[in-house]
N, C-alpha and C. Protein backbone atom coordinates (compact mmCIF):
# COMPACT_ATOMS: atom_id res chain seq x y z
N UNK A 1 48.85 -21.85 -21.13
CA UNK A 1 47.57 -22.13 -21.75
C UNK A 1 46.52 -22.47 -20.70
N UNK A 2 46.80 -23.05 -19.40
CA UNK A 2 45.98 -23.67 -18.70
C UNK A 2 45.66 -22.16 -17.92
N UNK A 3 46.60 -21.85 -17.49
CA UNK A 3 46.00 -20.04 -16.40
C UNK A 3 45.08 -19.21 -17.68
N UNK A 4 45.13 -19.42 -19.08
CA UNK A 4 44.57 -19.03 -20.09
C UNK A 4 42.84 -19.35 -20.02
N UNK A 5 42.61 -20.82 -19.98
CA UNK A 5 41.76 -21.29 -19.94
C UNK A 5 40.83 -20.89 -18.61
N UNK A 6 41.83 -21.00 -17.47
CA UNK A 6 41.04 -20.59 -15.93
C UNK A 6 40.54 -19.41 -15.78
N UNK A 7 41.16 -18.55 -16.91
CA UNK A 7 40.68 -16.96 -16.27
C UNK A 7 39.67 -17.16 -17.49
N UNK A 8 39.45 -17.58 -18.63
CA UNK A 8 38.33 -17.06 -19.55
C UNK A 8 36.83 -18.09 -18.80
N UNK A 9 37.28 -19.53 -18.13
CA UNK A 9 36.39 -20.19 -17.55
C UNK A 9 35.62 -19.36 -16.65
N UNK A 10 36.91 -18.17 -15.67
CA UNK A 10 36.50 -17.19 -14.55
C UNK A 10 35.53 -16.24 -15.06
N UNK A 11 36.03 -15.52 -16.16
CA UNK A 11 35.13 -14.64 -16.88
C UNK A 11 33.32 -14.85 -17.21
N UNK A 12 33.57 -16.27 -18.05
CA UNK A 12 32.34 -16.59 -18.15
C UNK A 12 30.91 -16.96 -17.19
N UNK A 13 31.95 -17.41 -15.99
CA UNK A 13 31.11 -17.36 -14.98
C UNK A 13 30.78 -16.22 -14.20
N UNK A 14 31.43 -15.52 -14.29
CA UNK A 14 31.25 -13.95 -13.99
C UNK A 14 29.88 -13.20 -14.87
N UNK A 15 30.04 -13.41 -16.10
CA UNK A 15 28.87 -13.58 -17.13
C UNK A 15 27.80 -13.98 -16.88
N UNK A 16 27.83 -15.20 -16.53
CA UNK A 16 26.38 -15.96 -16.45
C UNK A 16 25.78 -15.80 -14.92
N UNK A 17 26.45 -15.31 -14.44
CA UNK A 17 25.83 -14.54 -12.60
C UNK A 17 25.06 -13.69 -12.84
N UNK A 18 26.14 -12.76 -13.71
CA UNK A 18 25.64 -11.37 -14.39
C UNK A 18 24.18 -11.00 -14.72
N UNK A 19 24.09 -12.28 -15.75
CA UNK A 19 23.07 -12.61 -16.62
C UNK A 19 21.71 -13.38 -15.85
N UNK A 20 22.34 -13.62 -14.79
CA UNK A 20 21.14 -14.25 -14.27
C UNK A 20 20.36 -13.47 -13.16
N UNK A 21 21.23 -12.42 -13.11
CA UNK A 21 20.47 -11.84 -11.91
C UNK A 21 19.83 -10.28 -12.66
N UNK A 22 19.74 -10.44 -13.88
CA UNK A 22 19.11 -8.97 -14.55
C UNK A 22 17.61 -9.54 -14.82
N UNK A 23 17.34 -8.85 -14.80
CA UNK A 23 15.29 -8.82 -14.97
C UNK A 23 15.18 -9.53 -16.29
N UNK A 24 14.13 -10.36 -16.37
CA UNK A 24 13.85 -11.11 -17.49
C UNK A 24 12.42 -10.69 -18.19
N UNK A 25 12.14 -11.07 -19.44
CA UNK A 25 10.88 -10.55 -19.61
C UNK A 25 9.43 -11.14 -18.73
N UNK A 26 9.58 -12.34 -18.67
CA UNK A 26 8.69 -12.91 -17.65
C UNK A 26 8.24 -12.00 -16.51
N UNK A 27 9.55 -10.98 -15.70
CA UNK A 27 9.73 -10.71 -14.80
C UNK A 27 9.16 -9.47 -15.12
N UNK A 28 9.39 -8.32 -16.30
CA UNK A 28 8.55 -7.10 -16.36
C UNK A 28 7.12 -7.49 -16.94
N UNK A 29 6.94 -8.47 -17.03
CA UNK A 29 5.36 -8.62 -17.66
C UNK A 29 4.27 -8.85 -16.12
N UNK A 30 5.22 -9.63 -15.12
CA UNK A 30 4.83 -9.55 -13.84
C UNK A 30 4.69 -8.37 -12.98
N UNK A 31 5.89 -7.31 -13.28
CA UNK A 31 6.39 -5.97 -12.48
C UNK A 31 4.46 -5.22 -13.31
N UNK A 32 4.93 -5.02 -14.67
CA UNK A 32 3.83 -4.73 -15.07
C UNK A 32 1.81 -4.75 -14.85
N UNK A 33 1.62 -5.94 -14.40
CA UNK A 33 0.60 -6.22 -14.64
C UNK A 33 0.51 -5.77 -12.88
N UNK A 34 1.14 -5.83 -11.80
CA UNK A 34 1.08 -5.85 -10.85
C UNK A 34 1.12 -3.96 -10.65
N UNK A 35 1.61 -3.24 -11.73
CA UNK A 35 1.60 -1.78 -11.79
C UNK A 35 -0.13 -1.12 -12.63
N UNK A 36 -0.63 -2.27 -13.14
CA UNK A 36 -1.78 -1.81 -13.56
C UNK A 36 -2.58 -1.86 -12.73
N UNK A 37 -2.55 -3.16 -11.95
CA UNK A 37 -3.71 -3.31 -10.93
C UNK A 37 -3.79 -2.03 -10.09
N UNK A 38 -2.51 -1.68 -9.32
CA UNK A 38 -2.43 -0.73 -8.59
C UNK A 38 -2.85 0.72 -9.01
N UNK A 39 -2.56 0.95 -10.19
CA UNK A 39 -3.03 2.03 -10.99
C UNK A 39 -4.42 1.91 -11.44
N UNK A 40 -4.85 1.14 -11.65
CA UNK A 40 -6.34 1.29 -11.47
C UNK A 40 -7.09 1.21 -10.62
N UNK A 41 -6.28 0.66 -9.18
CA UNK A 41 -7.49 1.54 -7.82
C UNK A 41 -7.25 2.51 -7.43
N UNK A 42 -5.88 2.86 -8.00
CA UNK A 42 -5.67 3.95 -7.91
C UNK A 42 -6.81 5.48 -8.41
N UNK A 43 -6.48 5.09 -9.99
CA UNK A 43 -7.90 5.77 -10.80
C UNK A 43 -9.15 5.76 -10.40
N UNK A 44 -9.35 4.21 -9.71
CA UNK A 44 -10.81 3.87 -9.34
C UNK A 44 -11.05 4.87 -8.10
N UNK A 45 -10.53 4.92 -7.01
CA UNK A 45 -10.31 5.94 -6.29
C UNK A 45 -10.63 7.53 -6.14
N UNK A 46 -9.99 7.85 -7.31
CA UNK A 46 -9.88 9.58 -7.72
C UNK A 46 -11.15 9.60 -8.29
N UNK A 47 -11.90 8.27 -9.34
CA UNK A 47 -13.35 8.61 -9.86
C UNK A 47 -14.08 8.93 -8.78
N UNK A 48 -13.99 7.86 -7.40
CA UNK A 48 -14.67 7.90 -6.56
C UNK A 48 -14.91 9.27 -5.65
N UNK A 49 -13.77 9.73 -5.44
CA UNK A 49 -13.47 10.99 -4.67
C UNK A 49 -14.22 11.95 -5.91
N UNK A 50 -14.09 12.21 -6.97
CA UNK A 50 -14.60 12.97 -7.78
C UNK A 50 -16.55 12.98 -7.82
N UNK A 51 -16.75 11.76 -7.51
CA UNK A 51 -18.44 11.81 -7.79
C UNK A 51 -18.86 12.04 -6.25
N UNK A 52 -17.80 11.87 -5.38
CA UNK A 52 -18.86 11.98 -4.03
C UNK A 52 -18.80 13.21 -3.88
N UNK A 53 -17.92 14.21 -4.36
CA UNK A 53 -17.45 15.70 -4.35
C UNK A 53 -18.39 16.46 -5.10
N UNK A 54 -18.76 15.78 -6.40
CA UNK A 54 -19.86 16.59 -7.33
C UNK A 54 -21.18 16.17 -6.99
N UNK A 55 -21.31 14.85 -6.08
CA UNK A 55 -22.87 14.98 -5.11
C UNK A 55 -22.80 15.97 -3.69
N UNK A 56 -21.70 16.23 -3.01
CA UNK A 56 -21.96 17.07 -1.95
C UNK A 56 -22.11 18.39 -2.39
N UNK A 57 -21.34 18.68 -3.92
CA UNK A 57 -22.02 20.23 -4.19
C UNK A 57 -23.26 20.43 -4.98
N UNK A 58 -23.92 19.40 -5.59
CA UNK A 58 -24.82 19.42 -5.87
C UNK A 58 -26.08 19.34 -4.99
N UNK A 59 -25.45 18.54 -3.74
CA UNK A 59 -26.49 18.87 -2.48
C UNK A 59 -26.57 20.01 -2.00
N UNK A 60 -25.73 20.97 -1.77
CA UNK A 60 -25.55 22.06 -1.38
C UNK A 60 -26.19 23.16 -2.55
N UNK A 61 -25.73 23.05 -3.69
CA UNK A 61 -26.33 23.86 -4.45
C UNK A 61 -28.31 23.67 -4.29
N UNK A 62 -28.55 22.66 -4.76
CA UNK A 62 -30.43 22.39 -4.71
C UNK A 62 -31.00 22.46 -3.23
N UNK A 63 -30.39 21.46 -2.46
CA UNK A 63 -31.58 21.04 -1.32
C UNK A 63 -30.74 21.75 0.01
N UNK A 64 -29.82 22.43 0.01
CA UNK A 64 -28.92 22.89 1.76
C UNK A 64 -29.90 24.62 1.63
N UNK A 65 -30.40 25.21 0.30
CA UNK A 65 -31.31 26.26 1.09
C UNK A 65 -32.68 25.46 1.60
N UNK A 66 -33.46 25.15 1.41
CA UNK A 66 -34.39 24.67 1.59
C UNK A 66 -34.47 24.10 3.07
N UNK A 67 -33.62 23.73 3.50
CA UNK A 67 -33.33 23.46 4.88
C UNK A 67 -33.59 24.31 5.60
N UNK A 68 -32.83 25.69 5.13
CA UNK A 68 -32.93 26.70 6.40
C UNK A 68 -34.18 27.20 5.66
């Protein structure tokens, strides 16, 4: 009964290691919010690259003859 008791005591602690080292919700609400930030300078970024791209062809289209 007692080697009974030691191995299910063993088990459970095997369990609660287990259990303690898997991601918690705390922990994806953190993973999360830290994936938005990044994703939105991300986005912020690509807007940016996008409007300085549609002012250099819009410079080129109106005012680059006029130059020569």
């Amino acid at each position: 009964m007692a080697s009974l008791k030691e191995q299910l005591n063993g088990r459970m602690d095997n369990v609660l290691t287990e259990m303690a080292h898997k991601c918690g919700v705390h922990d994806m609400r953190l993973n999360f919010k830290k994936l938005n930030d990044m994703l939105y300078i991300k986005f912020k970024q690509l807007e940016d690259t996008k409007s300085g791209l549609r002012d250099v062809l819009t410079y080129q289209k109106y005012f680059y003859p006029l130059q020569m």
